[in-house]
Protein backbone atom coordinates (compact mmCIF):
# COMPACT_ATOMS: atom_id res chain seq x y z
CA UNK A 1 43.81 38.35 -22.08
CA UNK A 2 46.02 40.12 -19.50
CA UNK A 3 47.49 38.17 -16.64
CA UNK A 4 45.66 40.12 -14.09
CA UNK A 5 42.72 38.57 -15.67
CA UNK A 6 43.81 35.10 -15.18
CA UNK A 7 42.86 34.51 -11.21
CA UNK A 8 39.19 36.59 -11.89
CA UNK A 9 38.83 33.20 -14.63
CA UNK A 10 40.01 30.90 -12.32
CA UNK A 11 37.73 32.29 -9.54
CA UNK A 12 35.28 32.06 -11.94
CA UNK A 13 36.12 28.65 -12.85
CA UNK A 14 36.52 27.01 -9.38
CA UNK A 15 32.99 28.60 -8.31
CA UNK A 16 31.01 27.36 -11.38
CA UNK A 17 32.71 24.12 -10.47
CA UNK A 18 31.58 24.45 -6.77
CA UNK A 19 27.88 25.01 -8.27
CA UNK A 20 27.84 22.02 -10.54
CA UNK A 21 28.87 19.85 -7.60
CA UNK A 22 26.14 20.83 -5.47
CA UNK A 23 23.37 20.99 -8.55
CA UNK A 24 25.13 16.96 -9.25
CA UNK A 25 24.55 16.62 -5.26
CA UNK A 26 20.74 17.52 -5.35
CA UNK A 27 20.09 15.64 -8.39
CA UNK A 28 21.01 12.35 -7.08
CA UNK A 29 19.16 12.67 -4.12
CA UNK A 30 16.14 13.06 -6.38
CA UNK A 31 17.10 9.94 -8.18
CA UNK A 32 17.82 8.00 -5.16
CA UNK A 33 14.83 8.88 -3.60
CA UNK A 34 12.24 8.31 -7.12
CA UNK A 35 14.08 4.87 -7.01
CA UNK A 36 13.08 4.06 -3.57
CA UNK A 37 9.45 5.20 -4.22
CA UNK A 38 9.41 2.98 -7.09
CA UNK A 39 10.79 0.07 -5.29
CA UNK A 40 8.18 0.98 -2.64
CA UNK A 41 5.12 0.92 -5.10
CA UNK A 42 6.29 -2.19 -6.51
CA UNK A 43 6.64 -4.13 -3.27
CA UNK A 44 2.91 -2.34 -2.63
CA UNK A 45 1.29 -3.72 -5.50
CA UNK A 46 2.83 -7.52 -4.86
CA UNK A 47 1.30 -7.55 -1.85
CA UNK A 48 -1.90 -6.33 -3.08
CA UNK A 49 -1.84 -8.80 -5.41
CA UNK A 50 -0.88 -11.45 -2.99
CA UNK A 51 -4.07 -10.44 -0.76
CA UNK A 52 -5.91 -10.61 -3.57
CA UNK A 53 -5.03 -14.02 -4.17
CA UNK A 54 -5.66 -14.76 -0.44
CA UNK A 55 -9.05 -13.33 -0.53
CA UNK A 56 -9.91 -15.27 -3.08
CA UNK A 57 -8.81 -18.42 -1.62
CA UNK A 58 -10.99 -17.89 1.18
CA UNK A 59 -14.37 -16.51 -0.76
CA UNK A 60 -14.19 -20.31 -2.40
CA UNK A 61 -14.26 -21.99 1.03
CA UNK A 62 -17.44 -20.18 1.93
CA UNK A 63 -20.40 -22.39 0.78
CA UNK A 64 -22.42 -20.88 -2.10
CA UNK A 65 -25.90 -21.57 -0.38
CA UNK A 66 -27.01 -21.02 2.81
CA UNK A 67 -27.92 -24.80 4.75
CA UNK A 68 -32.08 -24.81 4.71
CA UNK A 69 -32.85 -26.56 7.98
CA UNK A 70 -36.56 -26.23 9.42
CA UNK A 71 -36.92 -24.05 12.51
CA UNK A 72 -33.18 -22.44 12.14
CA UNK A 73 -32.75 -18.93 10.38
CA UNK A 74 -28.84 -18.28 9.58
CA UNK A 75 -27.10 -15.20 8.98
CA UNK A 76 -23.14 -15.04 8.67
CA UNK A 77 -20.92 -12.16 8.32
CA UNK A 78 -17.08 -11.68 8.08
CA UNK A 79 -15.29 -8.76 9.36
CA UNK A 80 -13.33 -7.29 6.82
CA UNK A 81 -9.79 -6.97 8.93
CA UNK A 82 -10.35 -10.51 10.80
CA UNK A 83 -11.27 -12.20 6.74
CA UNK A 84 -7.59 -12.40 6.23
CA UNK A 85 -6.71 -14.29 9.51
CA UNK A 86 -9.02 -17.05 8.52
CA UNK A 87 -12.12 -15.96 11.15
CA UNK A 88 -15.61 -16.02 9.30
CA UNK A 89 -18.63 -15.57 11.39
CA UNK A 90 -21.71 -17.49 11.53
CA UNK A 91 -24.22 -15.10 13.37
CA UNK A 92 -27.59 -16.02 15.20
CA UNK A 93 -30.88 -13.56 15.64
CA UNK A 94 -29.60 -11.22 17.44
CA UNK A 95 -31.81 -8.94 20.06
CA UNK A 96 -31.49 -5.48 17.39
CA UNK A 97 -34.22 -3.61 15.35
CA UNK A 98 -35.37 -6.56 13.41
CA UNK A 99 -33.96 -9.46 14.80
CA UNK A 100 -30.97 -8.72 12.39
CA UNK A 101 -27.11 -9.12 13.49
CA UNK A 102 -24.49 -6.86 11.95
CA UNK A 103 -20.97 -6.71 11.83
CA UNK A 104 -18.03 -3.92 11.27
CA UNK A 105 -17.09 -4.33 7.91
């Protein structure tokens, strides 16, 4: 190798140096950002599972059969984004195409 060769190799050198850094660079802020959407997805699915739980809870508080009382016709509902707060609906006939009551769900 000739000495005027020498700074073409270091050139060389220093700029496939330059490159790796900034390939390094970009693959860490991949990484970083997979591990955030896993950390994400986990903390999603343990509160799904948590609502779960909490939906549950309340299904069992709602009786299992309707009350038969002469005279009375009941109808209850829950609204699907209220269920969580605790708010169930017991309905009444209502003035609609068949005398039936309906809620968002």
């Amino acid at each position: 190798m000739t000495e005027s060769a020498v700074p073409y190799f270091a050139l060389l050198l220093a700029a496939t140096g330059i490159l790796a850094a900034i390939v390094a660079s970009q693959i860490r802020s991949y990484v970083e950002a997979a591990l955030r959407e896993a950390d994400t997805q986990h903390q999603l699915k343990q509160v799904e599972h948590e609502l779960q739980i909490a939906r549950s809870i309340q299904q069992s508080l709602l009786p299992k059969l309707r009350p038969q009382i002469r005279g009375l016709r009941w109808q209850a509902g829950a609204n699907r984004r209220m269920i969580l707060a605790g708010i169930f609906t017991i309905g009444r006939d209502c003035p609609t195409a068949g005398g039936q009551c309906s809620w968002p769900m």
